[in-house]
C-alpha atoms as a PDB file:
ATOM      1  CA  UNK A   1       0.000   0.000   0.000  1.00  0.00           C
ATOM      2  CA  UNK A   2       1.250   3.578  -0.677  1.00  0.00           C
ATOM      3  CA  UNK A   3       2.051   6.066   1.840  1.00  0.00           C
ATOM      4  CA  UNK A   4       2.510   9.580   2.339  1.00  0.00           C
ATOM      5  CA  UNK A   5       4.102  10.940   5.475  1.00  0.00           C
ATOM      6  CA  UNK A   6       1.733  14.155   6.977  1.00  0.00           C
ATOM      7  CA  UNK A   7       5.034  16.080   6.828  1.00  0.00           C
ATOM      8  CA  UNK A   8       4.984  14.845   2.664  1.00  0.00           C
ATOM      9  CA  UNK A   9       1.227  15.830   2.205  1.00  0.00           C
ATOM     10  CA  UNK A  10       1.975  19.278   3.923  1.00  0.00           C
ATOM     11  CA  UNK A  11       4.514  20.072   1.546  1.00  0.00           C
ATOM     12  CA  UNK A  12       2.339  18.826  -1.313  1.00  0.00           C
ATOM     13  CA  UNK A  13      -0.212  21.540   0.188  1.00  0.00           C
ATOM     14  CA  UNK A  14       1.535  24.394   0.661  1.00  0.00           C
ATOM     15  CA  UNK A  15       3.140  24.310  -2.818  1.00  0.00           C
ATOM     16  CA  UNK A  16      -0.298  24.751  -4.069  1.00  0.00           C
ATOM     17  CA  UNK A  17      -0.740  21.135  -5.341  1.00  0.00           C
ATOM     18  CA  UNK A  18      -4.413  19.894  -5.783  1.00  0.00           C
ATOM     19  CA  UNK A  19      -4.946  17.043  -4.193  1.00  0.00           C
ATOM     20  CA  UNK A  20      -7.899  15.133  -3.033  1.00  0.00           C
ATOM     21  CA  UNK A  21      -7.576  14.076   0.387  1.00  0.00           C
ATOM     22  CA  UNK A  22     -10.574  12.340   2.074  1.00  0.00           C
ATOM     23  CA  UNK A  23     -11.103  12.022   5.691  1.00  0.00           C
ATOM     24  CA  UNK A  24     -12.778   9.169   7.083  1.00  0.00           C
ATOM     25  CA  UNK A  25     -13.414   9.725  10.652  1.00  0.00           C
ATOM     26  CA  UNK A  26     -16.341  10.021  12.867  1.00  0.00           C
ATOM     27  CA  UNK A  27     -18.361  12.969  12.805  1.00  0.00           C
ATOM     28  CA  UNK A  28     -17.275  14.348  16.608  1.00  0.00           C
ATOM     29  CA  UNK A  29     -13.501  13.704  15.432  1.00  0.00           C
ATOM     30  CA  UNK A  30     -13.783  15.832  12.371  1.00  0.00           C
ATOM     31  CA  UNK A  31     -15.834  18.838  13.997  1.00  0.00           C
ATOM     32  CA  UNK A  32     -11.964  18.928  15.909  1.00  0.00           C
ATOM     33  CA  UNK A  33     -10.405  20.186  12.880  1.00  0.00           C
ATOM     34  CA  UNK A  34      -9.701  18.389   9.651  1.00  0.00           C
ATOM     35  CA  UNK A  35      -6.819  19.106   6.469  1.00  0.00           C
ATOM     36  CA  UNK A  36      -8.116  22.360   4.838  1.00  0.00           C
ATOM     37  CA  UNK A  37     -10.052  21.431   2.000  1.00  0.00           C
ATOM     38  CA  UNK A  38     -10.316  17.684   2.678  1.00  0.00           C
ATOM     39  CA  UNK A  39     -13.628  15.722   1.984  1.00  0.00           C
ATOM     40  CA  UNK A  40     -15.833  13.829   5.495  1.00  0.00           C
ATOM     41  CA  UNK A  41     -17.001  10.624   4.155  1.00  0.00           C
ATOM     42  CA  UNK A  42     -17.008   8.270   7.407  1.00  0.00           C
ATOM     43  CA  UNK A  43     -15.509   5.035   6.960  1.00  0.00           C
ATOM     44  CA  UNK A  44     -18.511   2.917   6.589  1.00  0.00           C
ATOM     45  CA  UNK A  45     -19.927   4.978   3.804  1.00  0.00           C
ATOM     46  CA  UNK A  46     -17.183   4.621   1.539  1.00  0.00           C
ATOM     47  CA  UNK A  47     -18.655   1.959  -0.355  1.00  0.00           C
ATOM     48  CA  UNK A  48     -21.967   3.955  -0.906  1.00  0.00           C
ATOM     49  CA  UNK A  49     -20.088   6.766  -1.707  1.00  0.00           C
ATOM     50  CA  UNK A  50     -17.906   6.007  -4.501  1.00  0.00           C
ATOM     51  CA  UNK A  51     -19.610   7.834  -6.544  1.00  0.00           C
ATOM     52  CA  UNK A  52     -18.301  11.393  -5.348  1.00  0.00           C
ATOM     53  CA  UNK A  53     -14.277  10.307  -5.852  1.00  0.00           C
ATOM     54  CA  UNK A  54     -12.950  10.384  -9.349  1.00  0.00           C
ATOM     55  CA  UNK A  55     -11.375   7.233 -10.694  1.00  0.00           C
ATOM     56  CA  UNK A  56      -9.045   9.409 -12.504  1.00  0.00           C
ATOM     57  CA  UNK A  57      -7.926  11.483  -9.147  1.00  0.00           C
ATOM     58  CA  UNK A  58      -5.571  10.438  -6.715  1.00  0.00           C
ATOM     59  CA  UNK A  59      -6.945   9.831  -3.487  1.00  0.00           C
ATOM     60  CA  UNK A  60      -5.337  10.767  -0.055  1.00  0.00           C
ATOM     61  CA  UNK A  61      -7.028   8.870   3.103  1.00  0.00           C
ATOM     62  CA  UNK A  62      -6.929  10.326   6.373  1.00  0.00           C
ATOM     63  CA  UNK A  63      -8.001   9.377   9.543  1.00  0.00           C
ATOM     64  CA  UNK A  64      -7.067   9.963  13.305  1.00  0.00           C
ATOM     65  CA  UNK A  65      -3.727   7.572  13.307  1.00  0.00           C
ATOM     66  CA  UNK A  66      -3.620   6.252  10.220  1.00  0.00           C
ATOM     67  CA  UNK A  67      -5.773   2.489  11.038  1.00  0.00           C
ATOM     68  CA  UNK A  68      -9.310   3.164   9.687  1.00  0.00           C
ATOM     69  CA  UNK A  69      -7.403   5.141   6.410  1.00  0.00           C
ATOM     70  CA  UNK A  70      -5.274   2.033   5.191  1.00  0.00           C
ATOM     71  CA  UNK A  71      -8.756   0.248   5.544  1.00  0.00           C
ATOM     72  CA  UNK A  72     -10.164   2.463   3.413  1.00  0.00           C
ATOM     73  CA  UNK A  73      -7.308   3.044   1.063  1.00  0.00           C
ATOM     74  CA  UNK A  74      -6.977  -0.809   0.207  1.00  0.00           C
ATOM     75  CA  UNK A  75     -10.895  -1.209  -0.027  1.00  0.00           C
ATOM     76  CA  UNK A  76     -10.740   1.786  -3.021  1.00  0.00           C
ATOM     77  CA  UNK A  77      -7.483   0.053  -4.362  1.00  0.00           C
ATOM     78  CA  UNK A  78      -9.378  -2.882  -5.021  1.00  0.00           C
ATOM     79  CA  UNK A  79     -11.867  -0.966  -6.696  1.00  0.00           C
ATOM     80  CA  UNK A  80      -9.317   0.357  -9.135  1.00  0.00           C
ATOM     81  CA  UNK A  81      -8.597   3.940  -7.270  1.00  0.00           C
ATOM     82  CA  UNK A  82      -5.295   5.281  -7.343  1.00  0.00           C
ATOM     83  CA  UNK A  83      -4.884   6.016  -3.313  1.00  0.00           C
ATOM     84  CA  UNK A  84      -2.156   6.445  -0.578  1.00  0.00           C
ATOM     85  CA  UNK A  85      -3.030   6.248   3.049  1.00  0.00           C
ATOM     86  CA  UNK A  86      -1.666   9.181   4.800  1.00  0.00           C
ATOM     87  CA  UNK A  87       0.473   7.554   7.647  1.00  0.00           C
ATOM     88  CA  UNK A  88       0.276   8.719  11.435  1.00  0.00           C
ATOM     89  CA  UNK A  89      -2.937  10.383  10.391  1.00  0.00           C
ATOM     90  CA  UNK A  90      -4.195  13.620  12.213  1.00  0.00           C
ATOM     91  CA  UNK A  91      -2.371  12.639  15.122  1.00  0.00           C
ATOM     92  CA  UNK A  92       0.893  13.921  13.509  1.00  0.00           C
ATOM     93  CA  UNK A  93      -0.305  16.535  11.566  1.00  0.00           C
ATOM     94  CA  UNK A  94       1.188  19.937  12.839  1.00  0.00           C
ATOM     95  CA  UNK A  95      -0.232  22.547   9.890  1.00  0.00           C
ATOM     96  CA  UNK A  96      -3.188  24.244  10.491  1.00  0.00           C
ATOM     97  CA  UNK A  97      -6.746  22.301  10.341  1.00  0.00           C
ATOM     98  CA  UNK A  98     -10.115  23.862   9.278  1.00  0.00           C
ATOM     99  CA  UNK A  99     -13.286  23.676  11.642  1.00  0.00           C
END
């Protein structure tokens, strides 16, 4: 499975990169803070939600340590998604987060 440090996706970030991250936490840990510009869709609605991520896009899965993301990263891998599970999750993220 690919990874991305959160140091790695920062840097991706702030050089203005477009990226599609998704986080897939619970609702309570997102209202916390999440990436700026990331996407909520819990874990368990992944697979009725496919249809809002773009085959074409590269996907970036986030969750609170990194667990519940590589879950989610291999189930879209299998469905043919390019994805890399951010590793360490929001735990180690140290940039700013959006509310």
């Amino acid at each position: 499975m690919n990874e991305i440090t959160t140091d790695e996706l920062a840097k991706k970030l702030n050089s203005g990169e477009k990226l599609s991250i998704i986080d897939v936490r619970e609702n309570e840990e997102v209202a916390e803070g999440k990436i700026p510009g990331a996407t909520h869709i819990k874990l368990g609605e992944i697979p009725d939600r496919l249809n809002e991520l773009d085959l074409a896009e590269h996907q970036y899965m986030v969750c609170r340590s990194g667990g519940r993301s590589a879950k989610a990263a291999a189930f879209l891998a299998e469905k043919g998604y390019k994805v890399t599970n951010v590793a360490g999750g929001m735990l180690d993220w140290k940039e700013e987060v959006e509310k």
